[in-house]
Protein backbone atom coordinates (compact mmCIF):
# COMPACT_ATOMS: atom_id res chain seq x y z
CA UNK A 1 -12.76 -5.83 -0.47
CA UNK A 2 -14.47 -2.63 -2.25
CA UNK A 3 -14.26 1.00 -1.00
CA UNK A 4 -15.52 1.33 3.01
CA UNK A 5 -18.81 2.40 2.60
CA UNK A 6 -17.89 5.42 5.03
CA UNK A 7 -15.15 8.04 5.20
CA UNK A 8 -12.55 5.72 7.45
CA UNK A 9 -11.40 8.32 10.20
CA UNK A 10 -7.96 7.49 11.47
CA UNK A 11 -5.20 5.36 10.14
CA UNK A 12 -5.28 3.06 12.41
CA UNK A 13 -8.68 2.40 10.71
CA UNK A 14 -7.67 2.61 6.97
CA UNK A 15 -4.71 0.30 8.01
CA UNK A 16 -6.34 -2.87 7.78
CA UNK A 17 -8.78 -1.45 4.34
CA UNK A 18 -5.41 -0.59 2.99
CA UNK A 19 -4.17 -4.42 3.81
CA UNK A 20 -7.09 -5.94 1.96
CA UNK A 21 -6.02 -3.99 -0.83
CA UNK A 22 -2.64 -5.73 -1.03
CA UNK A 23 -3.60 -9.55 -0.51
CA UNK A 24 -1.30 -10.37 -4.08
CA UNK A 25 2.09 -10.68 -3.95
CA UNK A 26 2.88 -9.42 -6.88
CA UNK A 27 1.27 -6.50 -5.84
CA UNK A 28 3.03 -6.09 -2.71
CA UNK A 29 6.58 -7.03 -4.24
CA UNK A 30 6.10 -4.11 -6.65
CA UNK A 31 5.16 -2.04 -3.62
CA UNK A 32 8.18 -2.88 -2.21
CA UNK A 33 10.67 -2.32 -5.12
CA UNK A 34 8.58 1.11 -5.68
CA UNK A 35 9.05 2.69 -2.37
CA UNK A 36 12.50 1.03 -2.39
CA UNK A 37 13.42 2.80 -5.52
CA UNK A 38 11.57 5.96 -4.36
CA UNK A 39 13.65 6.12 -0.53
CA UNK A 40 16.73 5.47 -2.93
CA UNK A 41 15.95 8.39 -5.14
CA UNK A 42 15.09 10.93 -1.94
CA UNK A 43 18.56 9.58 -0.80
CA UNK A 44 20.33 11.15 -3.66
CA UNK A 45 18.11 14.27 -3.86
CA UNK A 46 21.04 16.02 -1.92
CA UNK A 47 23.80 15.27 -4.52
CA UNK A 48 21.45 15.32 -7.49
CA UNK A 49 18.24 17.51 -6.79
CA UNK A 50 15.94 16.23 -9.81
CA UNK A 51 16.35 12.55 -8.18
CA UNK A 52 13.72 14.45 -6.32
CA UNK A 53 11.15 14.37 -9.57
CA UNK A 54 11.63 10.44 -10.00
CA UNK A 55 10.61 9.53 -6.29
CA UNK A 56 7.05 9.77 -6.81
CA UNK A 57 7.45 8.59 -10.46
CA UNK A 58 9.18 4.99 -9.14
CA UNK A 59 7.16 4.76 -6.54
CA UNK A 60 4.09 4.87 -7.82
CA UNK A 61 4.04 3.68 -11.20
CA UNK A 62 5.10 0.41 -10.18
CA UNK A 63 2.63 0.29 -7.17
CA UNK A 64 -0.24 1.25 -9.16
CA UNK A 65 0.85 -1.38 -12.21
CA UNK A 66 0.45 -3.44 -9.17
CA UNK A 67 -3.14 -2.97 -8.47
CA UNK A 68 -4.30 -2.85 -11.93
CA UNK A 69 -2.75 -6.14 -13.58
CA UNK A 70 -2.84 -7.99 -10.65
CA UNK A 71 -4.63 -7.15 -7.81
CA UNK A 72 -7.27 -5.68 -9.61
CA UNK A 73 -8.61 -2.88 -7.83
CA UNK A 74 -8.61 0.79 -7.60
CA UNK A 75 -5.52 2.31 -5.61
CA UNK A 76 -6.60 3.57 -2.23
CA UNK A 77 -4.13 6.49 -3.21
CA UNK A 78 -6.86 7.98 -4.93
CA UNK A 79 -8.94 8.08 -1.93
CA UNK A 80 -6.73 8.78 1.10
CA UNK A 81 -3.40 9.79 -0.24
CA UNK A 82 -1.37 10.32 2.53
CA UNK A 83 -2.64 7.66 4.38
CA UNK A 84 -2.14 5.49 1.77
CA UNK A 85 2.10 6.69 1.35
CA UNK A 86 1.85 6.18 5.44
CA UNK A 87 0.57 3.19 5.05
CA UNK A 88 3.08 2.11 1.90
CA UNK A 89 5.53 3.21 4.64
CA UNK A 90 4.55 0.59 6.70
CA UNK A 91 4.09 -2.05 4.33
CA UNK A 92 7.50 -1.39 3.39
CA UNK A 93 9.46 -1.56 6.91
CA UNK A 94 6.82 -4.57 8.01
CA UNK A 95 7.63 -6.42 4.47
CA UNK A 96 11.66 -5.91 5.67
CA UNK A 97 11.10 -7.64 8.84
CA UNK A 98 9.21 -10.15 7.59
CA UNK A 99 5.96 -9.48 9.53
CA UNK A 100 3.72 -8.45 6.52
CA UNK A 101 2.17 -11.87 6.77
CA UNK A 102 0.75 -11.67 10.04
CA UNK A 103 -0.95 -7.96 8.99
CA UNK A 104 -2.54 -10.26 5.91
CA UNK A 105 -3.58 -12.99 8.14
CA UNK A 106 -5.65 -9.87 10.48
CA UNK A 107 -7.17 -8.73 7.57
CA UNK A 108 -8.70 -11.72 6.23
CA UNK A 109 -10.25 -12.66 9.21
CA UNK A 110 -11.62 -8.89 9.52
CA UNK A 111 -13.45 -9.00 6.22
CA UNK A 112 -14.03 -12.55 6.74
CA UNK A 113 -15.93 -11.38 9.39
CA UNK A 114 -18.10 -8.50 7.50
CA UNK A 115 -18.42 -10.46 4.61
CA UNK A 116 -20.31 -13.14 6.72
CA UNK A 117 -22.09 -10.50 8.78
CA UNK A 118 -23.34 -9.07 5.57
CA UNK A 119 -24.69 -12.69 4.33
């Protein structure tokens, strides 16, 4: 799915945008092992302060390697930022309980749904 057409007002809202965004798992793996890395580096921010520097730097380089080589779209980062770290947040702790699939499965019958409302 493209850009909303319209500013998205909530996160509840972007959520399920932002899960379109993420249908590879590739993509979502590298999500994973980015905000992984990036909660690891925060952790050690106390006992080494420029761990600090490299949270953003792990986090998002693998993310956004993610949605360029394989799910091929634009990072909704770049858009909503801080709904889009909230909602990497989620990803994260959903994708470590193993209910990620079930927010996937929502999605595609969402744009399902506009895609044959627009047709």
């Amino acid at each position: 799915m493209s850009e909303p057409q319209q500013r998205l007002s909530s996160f509840e809202e972007f959520w399920p945008y932002y899960v379109s965004q993420h249908m590879d798992p590739t993509c979502r793996a590298l999500h994973f092992v980015g905000t992984s890395l990036a909660l690891g580096c925060a952790a050690l921010t106390p006992f080494y302060p420029p761990a600090l520097l490299a949270a953003p730097v792990a986090g998002y380089s693998l993310a956004w390697l993610g949605h360029f080589v394989f799910e091929k779209n634009r990072p909704a980062t770049f858009t909503y930022p801080l709904w889009s770290l909230r909602g990497d947040f989620r990803m994260w702790r959903l994708t470590l309980a193993r209910k990620m699939e079930a927010e996937l499965e929502r999605a595609r019958a969402m744009f399902a749904e506009e895609t044959a409302d627009a047709n």
